[in-house]
Protein backbone atom coordinates (compact mmCIF):
# COMPACT_ATOMS: atom_id res chain seq x y z
CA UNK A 1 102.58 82.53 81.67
CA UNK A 2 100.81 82.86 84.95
CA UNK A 3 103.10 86.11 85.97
CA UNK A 4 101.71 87.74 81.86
CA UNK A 5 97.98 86.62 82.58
CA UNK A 6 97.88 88.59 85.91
CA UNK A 7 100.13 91.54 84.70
CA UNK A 8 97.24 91.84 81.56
CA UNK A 9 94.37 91.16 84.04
CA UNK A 10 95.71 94.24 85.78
CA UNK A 11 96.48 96.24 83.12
CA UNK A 12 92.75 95.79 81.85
CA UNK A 13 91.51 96.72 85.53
CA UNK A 14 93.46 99.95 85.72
CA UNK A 15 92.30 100.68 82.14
CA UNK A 16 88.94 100.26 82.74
CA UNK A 17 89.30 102.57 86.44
CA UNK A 18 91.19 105.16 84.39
CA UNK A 19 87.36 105.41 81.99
CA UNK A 20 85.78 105.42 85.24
CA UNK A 21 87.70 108.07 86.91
CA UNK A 22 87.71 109.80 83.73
CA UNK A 23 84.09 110.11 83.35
CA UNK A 24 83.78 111.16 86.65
CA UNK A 25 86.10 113.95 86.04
CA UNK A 26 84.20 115.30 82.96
CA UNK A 27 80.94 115.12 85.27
CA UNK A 28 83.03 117.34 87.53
CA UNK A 29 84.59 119.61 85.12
CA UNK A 30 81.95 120.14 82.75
CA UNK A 31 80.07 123.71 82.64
CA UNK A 32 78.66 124.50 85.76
CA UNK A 33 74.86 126.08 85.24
CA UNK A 34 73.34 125.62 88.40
CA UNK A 35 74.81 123.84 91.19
CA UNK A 36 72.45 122.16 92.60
CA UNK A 37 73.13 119.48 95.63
CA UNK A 38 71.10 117.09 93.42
CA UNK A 39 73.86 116.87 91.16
CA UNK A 40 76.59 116.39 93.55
CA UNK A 41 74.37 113.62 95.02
CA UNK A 42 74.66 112.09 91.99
CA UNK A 43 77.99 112.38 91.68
CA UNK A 44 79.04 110.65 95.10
CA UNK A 45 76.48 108.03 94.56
CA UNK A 46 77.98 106.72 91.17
CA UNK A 47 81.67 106.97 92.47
CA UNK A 48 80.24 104.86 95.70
CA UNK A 49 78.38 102.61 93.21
CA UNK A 50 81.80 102.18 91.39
CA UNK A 51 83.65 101.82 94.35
CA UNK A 52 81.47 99.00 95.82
CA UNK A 53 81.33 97.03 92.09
CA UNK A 54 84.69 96.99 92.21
CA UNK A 55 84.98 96.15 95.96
CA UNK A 56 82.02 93.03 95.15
CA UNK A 57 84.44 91.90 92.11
CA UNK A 58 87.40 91.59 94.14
CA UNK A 59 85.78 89.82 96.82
CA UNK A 60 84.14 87.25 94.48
CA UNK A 61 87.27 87.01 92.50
CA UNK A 62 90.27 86.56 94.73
CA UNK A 63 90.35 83.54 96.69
CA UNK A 64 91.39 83.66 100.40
CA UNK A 65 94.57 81.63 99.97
CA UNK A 66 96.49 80.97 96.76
CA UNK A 67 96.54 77.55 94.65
CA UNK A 68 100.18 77.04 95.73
CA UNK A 69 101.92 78.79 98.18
CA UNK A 70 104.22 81.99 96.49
CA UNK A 71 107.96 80.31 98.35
CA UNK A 72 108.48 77.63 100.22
CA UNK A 73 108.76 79.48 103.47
CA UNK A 74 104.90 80.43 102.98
CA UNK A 75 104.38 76.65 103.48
CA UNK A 76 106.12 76.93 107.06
CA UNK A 77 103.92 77.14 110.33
CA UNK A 78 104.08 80.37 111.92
CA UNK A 79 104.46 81.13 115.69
CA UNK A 80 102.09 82.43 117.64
CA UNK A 81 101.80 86.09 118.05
CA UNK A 82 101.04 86.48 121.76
CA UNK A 83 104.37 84.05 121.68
CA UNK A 84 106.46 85.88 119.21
CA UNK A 85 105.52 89.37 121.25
CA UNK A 86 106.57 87.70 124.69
CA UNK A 87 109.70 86.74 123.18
CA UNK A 88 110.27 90.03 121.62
CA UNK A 89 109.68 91.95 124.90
CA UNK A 90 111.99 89.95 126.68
CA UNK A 91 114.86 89.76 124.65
CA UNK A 92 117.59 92.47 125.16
CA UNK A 93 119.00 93.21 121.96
CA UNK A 94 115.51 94.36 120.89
CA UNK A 95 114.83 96.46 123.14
CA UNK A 96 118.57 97.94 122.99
CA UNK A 97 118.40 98.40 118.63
CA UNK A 98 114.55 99.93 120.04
CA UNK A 99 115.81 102.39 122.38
CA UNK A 100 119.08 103.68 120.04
CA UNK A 101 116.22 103.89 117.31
CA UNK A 102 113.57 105.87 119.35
CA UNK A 103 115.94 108.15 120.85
CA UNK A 104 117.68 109.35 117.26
CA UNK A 105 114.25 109.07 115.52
CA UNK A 106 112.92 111.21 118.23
CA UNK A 107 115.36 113.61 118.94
CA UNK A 108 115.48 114.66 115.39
CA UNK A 109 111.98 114.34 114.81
CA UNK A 110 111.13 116.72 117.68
CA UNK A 111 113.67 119.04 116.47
CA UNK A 112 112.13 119.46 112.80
CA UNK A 113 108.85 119.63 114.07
CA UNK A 114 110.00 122.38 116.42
CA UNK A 115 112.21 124.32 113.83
CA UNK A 116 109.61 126.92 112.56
CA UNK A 117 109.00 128.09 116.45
CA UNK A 118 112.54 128.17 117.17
CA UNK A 119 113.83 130.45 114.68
CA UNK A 120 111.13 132.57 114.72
CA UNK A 121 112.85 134.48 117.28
CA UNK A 122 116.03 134.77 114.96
CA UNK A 123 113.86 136.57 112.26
CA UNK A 124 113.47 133.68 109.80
CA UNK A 125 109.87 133.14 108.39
CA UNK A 126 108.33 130.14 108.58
CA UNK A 127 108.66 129.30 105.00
CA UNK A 128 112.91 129.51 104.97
CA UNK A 129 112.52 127.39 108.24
CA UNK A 130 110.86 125.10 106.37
CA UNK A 131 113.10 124.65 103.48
CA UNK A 132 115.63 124.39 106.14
CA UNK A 133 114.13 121.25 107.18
CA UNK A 134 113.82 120.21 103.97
CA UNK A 135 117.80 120.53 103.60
CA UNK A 136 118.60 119.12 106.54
CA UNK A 137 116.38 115.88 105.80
CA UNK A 138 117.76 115.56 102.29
CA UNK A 139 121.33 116.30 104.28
CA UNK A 140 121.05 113.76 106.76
CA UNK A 141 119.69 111.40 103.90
CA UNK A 142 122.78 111.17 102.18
CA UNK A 143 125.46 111.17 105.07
CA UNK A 144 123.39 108.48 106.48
CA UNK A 145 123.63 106.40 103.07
CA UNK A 146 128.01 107.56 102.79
CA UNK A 147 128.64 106.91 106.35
CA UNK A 148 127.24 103.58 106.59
CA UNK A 149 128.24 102.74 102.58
CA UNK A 150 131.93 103.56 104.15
CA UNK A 151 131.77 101.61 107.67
CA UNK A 152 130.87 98.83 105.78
CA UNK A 153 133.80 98.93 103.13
CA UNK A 154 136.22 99.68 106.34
CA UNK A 155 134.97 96.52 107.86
CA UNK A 156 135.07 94.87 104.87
CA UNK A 157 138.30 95.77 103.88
CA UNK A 158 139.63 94.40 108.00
CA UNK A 159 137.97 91.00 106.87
CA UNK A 160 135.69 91.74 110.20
CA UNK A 161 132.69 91.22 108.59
CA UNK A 162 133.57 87.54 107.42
CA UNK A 163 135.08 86.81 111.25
CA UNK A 164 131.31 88.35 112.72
CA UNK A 165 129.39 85.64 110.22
CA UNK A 166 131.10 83.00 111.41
CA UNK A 167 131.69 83.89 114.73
CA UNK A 168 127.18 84.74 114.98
CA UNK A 169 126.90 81.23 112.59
CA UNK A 170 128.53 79.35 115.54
CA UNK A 171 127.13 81.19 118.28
CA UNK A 172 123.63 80.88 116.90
CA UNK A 173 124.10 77.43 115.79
CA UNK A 174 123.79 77.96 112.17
């Protein structure tokens, strides 16, 4: 009941922004006479106003925690941050799944950003070079999604993934 009271509370909100915003857009759209910086004025003011009466509601209406907590692992303490960072920093397998990370992520990210200056020398505008990146994102998308879609059925089919659980259960103490 809670979950259909929120979802209509919502609903109502957006309705109500949608007349706002709509409004708004026939102030914009209407026949333009004279433009006059008077009437953009007024125009920025009343979407600020809107903004800010919305802003004021939400404040006043939301409270900073909720009644109950949303699972039962909200209820659990937290650690520290400065804690949780130290321990992050100094823990090897982080910065090892980091570094394989930064160095794919980079490479390729350097490349596409690169592509249009690159090929420019090969004759190909900057527009084809750009639906070339477009392909190979889209490309490198869905190999990404087969290849590991595939190394997990291989694994799964050696029963290696059901020796690694118990095997990281029992090593981690799980």
């Amino acid at each position: 009941m809670r979950r259909k009271t929120i979802l209509t509370h919502s609903l109502l909100c957006l309705k109500h922004c949608y007349g706002v915003i709509s409004l708004l857009s026939y102030f914009r759209s209407r026949p333009k006479v004279e433009c006059t910086n008077h009437g953009r004025w007024t125009l920025y003011v009343s979407a600020f106003g809107v903004c800010a009466a919305l802003f004021l509601v939400m404040l006043v209406y939301f409270p900073n925690v909720p009644p109950k907590p949303p699972r039962a692992s909200a209820a659990t303490p937290r650690l520290d941050y400065r804690k949780g960072l130290r321990i992050l920093v100094t823990n090897r397998r982080f910065w090892q799944i980091a570094v394989a990370y930064g160095v794919s992520t980079g490479t390729r990210n350097a490349w596409s950003s690169m592509l249009d200056v690159n090929l420019k020398a090969h004759g190909i505008s900057q527009e084809d070079a750009s639906y070339l990146g477009v392909y190979a994102t889209a490309g490198a998308i869905v190999v990404s999604v087969t290849v590991a879609s595939l190394h997990v059925c291989v694994l799964w089919a050696c029963g290696l993934i059901e020796r690694w659980r118990r095997t990281a259960f029992l090593r981690d103490g799980l």
